[in-house]
N, C-alpha and C. Protein backbone atom coordinates (compact mmCIF):
# COMPACT_ATOMS: atom_id res chain seq x y z
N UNK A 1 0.85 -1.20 0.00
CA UNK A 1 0.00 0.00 0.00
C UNK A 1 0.88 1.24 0.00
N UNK A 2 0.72 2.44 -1.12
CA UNK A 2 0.97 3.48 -0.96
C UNK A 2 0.57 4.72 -0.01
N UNK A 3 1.14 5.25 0.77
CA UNK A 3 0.32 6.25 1.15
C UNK A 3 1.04 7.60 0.54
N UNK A 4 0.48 8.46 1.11
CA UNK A 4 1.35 10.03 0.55
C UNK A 4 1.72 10.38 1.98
N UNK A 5 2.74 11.53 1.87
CA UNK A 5 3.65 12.11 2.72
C UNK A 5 2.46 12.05 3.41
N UNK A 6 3.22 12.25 5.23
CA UNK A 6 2.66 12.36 6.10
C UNK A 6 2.37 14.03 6.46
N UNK A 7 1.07 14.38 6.69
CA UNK A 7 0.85 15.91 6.79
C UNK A 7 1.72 16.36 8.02
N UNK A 8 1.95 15.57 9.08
CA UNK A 8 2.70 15.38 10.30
C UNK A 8 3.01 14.01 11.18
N UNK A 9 3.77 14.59 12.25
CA UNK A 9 4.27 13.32 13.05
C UNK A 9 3.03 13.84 14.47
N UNK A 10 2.75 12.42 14.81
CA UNK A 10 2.50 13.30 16.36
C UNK A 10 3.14 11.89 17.45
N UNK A 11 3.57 12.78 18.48
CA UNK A 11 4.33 11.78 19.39
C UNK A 11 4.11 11.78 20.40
N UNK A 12 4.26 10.55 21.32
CA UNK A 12 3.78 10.60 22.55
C UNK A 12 4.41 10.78 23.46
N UNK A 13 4.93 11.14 24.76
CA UNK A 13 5.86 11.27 25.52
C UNK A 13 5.54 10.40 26.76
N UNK A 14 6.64 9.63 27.39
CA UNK A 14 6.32 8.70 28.92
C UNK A 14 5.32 8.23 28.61
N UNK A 15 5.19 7.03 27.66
CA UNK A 15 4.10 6.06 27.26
C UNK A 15 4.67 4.77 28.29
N UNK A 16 5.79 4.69 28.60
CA UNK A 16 6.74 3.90 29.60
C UNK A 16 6.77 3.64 30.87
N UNK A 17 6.33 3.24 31.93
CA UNK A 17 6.59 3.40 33.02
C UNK A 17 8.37 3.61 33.10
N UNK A 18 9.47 2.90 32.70
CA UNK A 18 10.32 2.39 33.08
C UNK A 18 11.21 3.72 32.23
N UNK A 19 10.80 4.31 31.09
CA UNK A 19 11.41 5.54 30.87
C UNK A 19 10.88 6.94 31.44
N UNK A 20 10.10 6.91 32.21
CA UNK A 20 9.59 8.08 32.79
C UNK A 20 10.45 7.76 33.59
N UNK A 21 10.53 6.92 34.82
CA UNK A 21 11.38 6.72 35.83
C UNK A 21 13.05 6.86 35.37
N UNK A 22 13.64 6.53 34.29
CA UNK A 22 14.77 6.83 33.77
C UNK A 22 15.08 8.40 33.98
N UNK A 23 14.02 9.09 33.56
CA UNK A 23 14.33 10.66 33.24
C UNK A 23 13.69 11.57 34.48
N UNK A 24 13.36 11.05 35.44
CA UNK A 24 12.83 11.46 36.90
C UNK A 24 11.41 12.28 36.66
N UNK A 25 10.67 11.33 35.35
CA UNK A 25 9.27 12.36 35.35
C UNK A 25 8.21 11.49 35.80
N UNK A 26 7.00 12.69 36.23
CA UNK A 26 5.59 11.78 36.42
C UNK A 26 5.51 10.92 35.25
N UNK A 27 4.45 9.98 35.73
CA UNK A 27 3.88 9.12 34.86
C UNK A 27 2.84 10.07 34.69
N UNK A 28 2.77 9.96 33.09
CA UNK A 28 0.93 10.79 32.64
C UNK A 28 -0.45 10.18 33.10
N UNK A 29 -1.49 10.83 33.03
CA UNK A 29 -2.76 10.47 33.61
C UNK A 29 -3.42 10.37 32.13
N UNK A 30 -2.67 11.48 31.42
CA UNK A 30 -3.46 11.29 30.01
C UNK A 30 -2.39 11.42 28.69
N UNK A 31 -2.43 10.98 27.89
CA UNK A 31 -1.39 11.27 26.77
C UNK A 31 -0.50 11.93 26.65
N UNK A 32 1.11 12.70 26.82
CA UNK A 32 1.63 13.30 26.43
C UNK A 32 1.79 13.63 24.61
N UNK A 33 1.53 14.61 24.17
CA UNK A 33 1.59 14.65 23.11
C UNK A 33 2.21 15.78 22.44
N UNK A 34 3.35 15.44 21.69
CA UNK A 34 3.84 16.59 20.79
C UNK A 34 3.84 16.82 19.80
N UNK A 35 4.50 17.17 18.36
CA UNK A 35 4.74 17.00 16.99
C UNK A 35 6.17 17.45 16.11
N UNK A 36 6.42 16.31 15.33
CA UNK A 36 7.52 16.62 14.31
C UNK A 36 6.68 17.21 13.07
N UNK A 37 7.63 17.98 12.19
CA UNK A 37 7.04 18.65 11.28
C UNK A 37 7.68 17.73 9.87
N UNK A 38 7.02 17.61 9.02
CA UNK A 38 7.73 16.71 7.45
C UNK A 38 8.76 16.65 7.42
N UNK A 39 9.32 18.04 7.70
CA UNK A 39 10.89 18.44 7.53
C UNK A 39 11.68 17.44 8.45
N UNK A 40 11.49 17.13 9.41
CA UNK A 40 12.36 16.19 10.15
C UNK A 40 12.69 14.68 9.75
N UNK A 41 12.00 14.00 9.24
CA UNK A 41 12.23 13.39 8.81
C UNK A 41 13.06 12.57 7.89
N UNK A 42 13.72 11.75 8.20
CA UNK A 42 14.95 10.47 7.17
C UNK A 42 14.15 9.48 6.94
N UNK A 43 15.35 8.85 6.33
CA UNK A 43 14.84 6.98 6.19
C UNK A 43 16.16 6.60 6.64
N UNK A 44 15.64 5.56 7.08
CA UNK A 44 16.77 4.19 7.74
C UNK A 44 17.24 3.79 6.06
N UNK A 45 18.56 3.47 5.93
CA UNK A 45 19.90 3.17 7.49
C UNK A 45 20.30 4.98 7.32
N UNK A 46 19.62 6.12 7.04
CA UNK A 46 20.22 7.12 7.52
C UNK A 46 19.70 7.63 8.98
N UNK A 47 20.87 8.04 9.43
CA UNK A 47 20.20 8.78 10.52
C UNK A 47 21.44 9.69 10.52
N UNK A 48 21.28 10.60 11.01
CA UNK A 48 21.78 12.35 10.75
C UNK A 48 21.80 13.14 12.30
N UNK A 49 22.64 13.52 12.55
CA UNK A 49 22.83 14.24 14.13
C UNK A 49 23.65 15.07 14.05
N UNK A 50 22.62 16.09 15.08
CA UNK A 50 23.99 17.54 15.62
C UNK A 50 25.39 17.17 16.26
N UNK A 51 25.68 18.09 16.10
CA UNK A 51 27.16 17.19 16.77
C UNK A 51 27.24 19.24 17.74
N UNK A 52 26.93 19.45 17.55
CA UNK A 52 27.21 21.06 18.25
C UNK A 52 26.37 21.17 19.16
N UNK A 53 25.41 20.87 19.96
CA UNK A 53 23.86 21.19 20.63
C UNK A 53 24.08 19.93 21.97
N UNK A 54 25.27 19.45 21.83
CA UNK A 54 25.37 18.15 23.43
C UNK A 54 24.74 16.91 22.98
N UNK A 55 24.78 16.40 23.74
CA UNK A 55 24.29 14.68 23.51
C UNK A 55 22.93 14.72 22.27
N UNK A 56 22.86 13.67 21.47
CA UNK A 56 21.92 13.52 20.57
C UNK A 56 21.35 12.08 21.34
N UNK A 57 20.41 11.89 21.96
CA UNK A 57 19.85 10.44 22.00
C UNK A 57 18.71 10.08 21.56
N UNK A 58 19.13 8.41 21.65
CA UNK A 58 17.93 7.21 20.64
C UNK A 58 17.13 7.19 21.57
N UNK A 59 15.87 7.50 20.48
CA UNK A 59 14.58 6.90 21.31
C UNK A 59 13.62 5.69 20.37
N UNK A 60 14.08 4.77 20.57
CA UNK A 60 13.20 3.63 19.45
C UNK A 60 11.54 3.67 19.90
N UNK A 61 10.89 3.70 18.30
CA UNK A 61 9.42 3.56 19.15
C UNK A 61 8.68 3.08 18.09
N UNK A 62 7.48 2.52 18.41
CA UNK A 62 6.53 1.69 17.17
C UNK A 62 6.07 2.61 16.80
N UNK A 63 6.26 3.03 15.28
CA UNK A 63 5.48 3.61 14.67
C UNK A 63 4.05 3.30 14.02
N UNK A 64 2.98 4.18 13.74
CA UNK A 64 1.80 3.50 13.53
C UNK A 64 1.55 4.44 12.59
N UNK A 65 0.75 3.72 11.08
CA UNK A 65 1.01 4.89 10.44
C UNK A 65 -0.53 4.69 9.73
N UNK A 66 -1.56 6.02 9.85
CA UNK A 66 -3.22 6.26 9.35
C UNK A 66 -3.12 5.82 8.25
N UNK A 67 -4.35 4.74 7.68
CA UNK A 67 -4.44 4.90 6.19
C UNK A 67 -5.94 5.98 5.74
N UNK A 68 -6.73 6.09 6.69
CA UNK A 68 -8.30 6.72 6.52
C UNK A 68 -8.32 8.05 7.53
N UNK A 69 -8.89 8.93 7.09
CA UNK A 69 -9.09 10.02 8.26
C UNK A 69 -9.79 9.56 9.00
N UNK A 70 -9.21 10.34 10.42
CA UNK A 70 -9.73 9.85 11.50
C UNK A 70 -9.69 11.12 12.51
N UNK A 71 -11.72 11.45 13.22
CA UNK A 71 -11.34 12.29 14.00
C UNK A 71 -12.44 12.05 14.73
N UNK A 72 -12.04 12.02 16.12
CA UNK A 72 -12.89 11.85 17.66
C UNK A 72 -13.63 10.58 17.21
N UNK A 73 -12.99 9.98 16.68
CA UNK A 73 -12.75 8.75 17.06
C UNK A 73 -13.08 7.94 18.13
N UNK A 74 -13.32 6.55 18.21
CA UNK A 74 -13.43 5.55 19.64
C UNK A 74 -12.13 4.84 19.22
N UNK A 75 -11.96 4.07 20.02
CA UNK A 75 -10.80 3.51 20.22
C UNK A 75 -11.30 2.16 18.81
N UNK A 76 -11.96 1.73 18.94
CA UNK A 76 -12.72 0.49 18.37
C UNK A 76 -12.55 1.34 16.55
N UNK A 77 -12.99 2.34 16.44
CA UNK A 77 -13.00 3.03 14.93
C UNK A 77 -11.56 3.21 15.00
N UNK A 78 -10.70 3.86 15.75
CA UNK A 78 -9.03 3.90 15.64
C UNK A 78 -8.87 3.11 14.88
N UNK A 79 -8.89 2.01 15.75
CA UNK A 79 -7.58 0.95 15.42
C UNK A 79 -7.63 0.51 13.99
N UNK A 80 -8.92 0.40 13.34
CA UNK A 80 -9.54 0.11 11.98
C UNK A 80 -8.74 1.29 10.87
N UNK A 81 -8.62 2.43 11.55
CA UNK A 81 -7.56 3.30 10.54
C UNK A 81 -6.05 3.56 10.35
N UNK A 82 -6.03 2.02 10.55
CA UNK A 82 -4.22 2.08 10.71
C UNK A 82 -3.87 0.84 9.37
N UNK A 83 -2.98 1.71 8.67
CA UNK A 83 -2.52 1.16 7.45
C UNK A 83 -1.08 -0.05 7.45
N UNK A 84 -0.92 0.19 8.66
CA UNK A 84 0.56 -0.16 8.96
C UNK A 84 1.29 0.20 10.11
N UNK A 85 2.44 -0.71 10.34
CA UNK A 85 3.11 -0.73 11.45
C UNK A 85 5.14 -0.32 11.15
N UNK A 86 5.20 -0.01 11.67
CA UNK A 86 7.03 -0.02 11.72
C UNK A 86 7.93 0.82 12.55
N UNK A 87 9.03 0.82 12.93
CA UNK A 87 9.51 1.46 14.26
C UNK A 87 10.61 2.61 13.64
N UNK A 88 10.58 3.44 14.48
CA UNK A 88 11.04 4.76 13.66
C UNK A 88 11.97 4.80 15.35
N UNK A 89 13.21 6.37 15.29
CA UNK A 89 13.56 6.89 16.27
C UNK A 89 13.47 8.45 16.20
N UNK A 90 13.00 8.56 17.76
CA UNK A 90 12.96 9.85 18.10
C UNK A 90 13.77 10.41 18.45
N UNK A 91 15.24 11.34 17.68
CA UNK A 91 16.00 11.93 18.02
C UNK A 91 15.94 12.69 19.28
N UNK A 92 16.54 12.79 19.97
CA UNK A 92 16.46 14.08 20.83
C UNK A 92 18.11 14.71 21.56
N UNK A 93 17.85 15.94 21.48
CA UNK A 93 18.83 16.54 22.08
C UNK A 93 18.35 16.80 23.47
N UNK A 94 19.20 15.95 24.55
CA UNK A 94 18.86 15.82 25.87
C UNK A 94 19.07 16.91 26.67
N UNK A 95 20.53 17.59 26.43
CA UNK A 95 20.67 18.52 27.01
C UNK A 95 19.69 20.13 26.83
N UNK A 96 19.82 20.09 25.43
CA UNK A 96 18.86 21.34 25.01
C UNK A 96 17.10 21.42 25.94
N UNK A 97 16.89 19.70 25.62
CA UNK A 97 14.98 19.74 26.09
C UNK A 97 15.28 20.00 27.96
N UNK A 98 16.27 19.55 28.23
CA UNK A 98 16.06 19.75 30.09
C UNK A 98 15.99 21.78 29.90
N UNK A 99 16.82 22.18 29.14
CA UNK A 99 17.12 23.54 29.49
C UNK A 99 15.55 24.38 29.26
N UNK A 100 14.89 23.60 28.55
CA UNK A 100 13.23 24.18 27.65
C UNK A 100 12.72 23.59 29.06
N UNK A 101 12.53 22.83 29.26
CA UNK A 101 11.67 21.89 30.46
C UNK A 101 12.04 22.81 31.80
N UNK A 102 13.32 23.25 32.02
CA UNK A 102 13.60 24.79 33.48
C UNK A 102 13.27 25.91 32.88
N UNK A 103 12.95 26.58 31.75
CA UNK A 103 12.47 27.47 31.08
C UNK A 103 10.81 27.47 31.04
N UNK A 104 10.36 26.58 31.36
CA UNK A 104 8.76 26.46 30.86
C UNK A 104 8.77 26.17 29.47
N UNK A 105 8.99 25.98 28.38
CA UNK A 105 9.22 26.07 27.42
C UNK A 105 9.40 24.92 25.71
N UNK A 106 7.94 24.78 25.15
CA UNK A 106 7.97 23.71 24.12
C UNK A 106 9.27 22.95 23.71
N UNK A 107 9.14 22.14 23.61
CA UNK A 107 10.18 21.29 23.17
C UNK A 107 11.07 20.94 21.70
N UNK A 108 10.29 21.61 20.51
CA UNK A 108 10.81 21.52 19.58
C UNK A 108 12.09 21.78 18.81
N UNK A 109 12.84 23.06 19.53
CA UNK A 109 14.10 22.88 19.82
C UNK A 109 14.98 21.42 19.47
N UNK A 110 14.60 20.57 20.89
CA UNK A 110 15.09 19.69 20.75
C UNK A 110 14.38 18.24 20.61
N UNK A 111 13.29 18.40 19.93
CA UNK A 111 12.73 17.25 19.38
C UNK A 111 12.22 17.56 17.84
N UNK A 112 12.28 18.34 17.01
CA UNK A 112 11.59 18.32 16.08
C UNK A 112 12.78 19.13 14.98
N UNK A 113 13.95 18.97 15.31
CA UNK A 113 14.82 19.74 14.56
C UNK A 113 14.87 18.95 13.28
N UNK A 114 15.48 18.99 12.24
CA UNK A 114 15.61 18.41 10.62
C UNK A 114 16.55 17.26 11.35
N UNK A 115 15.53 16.20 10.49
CA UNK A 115 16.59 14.49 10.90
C UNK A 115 16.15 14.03 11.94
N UNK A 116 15.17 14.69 12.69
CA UNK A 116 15.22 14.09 14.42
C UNK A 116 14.02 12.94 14.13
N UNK A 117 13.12 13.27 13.15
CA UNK A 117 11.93 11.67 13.16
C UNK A 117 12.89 10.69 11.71
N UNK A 118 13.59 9.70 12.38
CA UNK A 118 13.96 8.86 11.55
C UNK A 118 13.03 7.68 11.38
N UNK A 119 12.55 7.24 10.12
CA UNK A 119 11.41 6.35 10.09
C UNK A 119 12.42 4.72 9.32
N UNK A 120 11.31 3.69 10.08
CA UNK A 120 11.84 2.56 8.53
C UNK A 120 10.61 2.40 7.69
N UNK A 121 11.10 1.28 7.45
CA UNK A 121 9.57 0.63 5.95
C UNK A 121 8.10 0.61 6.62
N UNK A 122 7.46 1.03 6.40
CA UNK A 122 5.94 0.60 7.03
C UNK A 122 5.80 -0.68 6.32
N UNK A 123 5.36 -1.58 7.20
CA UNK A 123 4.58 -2.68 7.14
C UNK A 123 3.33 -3.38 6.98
N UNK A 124 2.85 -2.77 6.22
CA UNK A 124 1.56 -2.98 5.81
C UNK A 124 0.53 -4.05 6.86
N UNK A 125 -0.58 -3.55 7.41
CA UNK A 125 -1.75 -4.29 8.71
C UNK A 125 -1.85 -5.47 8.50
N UNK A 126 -1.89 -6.11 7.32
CA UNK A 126 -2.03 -7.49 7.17
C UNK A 126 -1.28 -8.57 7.58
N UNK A 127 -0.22 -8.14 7.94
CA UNK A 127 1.16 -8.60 8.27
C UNK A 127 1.04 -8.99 9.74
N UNK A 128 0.29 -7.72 10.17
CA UNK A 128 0.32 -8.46 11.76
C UNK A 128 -0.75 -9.01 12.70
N UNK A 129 -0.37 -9.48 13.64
CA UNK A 129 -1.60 -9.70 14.51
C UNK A 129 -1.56 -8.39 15.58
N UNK A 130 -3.24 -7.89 15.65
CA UNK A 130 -2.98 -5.98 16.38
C UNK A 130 -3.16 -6.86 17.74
N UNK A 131 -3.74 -8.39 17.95
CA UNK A 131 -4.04 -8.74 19.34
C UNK A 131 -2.65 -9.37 19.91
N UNK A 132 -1.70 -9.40 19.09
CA UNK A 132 -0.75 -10.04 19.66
C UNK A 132 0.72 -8.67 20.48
N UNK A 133 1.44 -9.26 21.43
CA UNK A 133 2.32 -8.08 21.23
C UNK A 133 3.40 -7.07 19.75
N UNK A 134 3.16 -6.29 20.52
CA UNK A 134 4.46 -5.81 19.14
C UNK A 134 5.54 -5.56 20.33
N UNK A 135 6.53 -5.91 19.49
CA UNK A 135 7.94 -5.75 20.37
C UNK A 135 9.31 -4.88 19.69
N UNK A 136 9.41 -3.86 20.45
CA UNK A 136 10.76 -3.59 19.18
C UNK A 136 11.59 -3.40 20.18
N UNK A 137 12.89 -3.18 19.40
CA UNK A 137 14.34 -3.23 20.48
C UNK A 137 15.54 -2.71 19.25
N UNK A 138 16.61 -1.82 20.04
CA UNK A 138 17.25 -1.34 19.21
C UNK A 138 18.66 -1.63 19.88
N UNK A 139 19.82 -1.91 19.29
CA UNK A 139 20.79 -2.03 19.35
C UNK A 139 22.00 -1.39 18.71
N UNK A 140 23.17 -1.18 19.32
CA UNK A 140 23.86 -0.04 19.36
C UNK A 140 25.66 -0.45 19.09
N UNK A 141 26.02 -0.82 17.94
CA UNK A 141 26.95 -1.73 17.65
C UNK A 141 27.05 -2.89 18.32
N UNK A 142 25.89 -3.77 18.14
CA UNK A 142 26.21 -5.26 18.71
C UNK A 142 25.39 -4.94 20.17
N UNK A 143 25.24 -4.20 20.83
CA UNK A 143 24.93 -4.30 22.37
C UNK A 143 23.27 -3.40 22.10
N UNK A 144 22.59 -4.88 22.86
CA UNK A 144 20.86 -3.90 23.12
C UNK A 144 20.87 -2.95 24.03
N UNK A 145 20.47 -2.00 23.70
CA UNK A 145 20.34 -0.63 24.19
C UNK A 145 18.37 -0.58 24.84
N UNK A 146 17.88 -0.79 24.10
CA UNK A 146 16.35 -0.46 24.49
C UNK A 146 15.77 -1.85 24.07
N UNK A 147 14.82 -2.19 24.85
CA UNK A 147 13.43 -2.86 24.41
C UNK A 147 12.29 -2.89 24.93
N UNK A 148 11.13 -3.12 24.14
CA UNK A 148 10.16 -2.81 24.77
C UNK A 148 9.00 -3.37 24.30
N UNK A 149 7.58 -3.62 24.62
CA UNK A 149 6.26 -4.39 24.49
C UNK A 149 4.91 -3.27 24.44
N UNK A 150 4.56 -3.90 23.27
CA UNK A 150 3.17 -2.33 23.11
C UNK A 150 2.13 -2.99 24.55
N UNK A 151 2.22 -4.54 25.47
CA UNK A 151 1.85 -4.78 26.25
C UNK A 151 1.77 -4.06 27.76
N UNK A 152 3.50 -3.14 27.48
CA UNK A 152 3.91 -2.50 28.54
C UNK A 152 3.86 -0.59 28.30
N UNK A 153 2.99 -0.58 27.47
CA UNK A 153 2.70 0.90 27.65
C UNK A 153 1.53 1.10 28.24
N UNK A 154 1.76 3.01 28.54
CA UNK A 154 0.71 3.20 29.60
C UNK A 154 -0.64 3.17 29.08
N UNK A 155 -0.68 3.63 27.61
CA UNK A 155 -1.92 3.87 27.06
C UNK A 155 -1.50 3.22 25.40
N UNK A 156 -2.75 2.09 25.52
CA UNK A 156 -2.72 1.12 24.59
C UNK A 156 -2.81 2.05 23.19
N UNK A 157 -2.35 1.35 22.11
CA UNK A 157 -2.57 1.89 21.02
C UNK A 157 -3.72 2.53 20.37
N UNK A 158 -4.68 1.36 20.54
CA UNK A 158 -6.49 1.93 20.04
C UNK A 158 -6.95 3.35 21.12
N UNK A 159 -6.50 3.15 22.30
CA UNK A 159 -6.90 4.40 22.97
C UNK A 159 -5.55 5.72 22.86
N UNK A 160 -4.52 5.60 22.29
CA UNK A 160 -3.86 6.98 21.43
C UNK A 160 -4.68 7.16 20.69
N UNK A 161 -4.63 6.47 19.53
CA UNK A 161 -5.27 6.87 18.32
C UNK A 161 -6.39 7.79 18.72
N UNK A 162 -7.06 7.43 19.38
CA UNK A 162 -8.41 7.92 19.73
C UNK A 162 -8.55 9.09 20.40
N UNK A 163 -7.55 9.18 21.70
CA UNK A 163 -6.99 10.43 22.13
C UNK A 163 -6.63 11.76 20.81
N UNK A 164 -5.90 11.01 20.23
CA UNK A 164 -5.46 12.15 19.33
C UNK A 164 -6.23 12.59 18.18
N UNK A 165 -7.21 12.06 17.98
CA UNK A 165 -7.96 12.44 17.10
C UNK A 165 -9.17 13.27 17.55
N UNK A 166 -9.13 13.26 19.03
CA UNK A 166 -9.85 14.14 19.52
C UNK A 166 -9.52 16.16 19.46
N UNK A 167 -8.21 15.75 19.21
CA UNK A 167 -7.94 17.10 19.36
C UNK A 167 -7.07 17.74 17.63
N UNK A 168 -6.64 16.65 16.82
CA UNK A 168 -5.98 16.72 15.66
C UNK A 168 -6.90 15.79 14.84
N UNK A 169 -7.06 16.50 13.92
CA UNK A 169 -7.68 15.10 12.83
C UNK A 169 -6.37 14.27 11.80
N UNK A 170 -6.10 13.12 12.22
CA UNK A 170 -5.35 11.97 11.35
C UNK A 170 -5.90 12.22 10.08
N UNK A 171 -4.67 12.24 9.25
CA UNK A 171 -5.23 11.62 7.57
C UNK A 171 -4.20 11.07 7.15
N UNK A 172 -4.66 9.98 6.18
CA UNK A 172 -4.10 9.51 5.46
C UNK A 172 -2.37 10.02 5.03
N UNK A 173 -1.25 8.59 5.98
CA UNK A 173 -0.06 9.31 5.99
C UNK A 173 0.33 9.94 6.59
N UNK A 174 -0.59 10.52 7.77
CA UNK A 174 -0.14 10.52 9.23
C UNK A 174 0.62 9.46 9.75
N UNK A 175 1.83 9.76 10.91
CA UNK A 175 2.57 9.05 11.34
C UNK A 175 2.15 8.89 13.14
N UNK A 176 1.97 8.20 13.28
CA UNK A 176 1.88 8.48 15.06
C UNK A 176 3.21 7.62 16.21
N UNK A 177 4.37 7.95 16.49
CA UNK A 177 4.99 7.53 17.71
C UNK A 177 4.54 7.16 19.02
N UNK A 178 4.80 5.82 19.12
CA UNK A 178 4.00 5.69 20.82
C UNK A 178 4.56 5.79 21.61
N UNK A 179 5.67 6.01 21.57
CA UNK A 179 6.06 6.10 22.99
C UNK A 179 7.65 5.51 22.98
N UNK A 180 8.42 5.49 24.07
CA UNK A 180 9.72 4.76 24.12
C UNK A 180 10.63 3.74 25.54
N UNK A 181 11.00 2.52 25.43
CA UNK A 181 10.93 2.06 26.74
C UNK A 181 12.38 2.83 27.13
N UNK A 182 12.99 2.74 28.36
CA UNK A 182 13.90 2.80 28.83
C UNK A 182 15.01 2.34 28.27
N UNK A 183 16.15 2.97 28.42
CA UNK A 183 17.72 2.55 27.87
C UNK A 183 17.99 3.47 26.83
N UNK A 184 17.70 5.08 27.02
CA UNK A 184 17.74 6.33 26.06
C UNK A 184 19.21 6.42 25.95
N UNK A 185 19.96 6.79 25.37
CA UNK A 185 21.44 6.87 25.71
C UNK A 185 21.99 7.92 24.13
N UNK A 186 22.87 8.59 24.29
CA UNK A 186 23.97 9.27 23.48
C UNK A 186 24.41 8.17 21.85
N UNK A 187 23.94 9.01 20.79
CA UNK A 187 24.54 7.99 19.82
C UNK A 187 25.85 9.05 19.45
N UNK A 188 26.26 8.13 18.69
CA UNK A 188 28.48 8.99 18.51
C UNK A 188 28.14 8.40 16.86
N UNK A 189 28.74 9.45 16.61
CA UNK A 189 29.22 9.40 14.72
C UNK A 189 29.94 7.93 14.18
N UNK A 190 29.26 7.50 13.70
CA UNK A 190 30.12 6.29 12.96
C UNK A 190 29.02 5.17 13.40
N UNK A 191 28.26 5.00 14.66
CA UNK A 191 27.57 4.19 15.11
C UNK A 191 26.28 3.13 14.78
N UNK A 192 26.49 2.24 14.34
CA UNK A 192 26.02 1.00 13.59
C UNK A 192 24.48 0.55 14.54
N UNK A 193 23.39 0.79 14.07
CA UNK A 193 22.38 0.57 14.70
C UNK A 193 21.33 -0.46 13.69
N UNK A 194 20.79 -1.58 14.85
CA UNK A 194 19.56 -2.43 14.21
C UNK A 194 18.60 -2.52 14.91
N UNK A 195 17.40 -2.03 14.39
CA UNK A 195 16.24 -2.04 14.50
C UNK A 195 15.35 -3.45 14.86
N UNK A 196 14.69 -3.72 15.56
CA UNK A 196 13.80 -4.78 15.39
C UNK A 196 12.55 -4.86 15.60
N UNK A 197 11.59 -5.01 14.86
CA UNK A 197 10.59 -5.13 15.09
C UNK A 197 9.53 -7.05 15.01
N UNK A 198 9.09 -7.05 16.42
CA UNK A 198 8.71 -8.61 16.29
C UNK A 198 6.74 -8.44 16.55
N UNK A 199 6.19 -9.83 16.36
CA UNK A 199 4.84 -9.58 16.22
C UNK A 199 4.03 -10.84 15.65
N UNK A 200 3.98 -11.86 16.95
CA UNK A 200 3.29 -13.00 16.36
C UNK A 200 4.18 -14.12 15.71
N UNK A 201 5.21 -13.97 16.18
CA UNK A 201 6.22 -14.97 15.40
C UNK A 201 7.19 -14.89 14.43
N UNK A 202 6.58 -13.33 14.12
CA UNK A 202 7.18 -12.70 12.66
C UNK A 202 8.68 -11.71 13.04
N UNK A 203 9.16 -11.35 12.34
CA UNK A 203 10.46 -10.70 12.87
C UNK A 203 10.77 -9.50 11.62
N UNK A 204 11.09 -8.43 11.62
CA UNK A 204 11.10 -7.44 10.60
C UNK A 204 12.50 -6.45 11.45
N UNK A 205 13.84 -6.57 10.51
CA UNK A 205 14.84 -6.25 10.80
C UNK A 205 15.29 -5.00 9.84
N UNK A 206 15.72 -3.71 10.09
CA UNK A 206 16.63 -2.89 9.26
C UNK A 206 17.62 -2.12 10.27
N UNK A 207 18.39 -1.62 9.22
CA UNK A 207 19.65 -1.10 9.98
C UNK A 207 20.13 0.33 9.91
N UNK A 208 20.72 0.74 10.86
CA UNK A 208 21.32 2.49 10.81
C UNK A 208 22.77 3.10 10.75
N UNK A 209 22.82 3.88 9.87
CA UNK A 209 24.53 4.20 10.23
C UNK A 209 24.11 5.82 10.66
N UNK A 210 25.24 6.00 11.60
CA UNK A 210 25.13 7.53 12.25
C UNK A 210 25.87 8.31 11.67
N UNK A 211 26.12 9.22 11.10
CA UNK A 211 26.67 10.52 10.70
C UNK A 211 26.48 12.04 10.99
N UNK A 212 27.16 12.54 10.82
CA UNK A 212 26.84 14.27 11.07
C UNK A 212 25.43 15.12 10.40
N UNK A 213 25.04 15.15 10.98
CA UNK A 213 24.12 16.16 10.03
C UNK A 213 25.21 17.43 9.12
N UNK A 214 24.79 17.85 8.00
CA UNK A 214 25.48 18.61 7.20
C UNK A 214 24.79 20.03 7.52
């Protein structure tokens, strides 16, 4: 299935118990939600980083990507408008977002800069089972760095979707991020990254090389 560019990203923040506790934040009561703009966006195996702005870190997360508009939504109509599955990373500059976060101050700075939503292949719905777990995990020359279970987030997939369409209308080629488990860490130039995404038995692998942003 084709879709067209995504009009936007929208992302979730501390979907994790175990990465909220990493970064010393509440757990949410209701969705954290932000947005990348088109412009940010790569494809795997690129991924692209500041090297001037302090630590750049990986945030691996299941991507979910609209095939039908969707707005105020139930959770039950959500889940029916999802074209596909695949795991993308959420760049972030760690040092920059704490300095916005003691400022009062949006985050885009350091989440939505050019390169920061790196995506892979969408995987077309047929492929998976939505009742089974999805699992992804990212690794960091040879050593797992993150993993995580759409079992172990705070707010299940069908009820994002649904959340967010309450307040944004999804269309077709919308991207949605759920969230990220624990094990955020600093990527360094040259750094060899693999993706995994699992789901019912099935296994869906691609890979990353790190470089400078230009």
């Amino acid at each position: 299935m084709g879709l067209q560019p995504p009009s936007k990203i929208v992302c979730v923040g501390r979907n994790y118990v175990d990465h909220a506790a990493e970064l010393n934040n509440p757990v949410p009561t209701r969705p954290l939600l932000f947005m990348k703009p088109p412009s940010s966006i790569t494809r795997l195996p690129e991924v692209r980083i500041p090297t001037d702005q302090g630590e750049c870190q990986h945030e691996i997360e299941l991507a979910v990507y609209i095939g039908i508009p969707l707005r105020k939504a139930t959770p039950e109509q959500a889940i029916k408008a999802v074209a596909g599955y695949g795991v993308a990373l959420d760049l972030t500059l760690r040092q920059v977002q704490s300095e916005l976060k003691a400022q009062g101050q949006p985050w885009e700075r350091a989440k939505a800069f050019d390169g920061s939503c790196v995506l892979g292949p969408m995987v077309e719905r047929v492929e998976f089972n939505a009742d089974a777990d999805f699992d992804i995990a990212l690794s960091v020359n040879g050593e797992l760095r993150q993993h995580g279970k759409s079992s172990e987030m705070i707010f299940a997939i069908a009820d994002l979707l649904a959340d967010i369409s309450q307040q944004f209308t999804l269309v077709p080629g919308d991207v949605v991020l759920t969230g990220t488990p624990a094990g955020v860490a600093a990527l360094g130039l040259g750094d060899k990254l693999e993706l995994t995404l699992k789901n019912d038995g099935q296994q869906w692998r691609w890979s990353g090389d790190v470089r400078a942003a230009e």
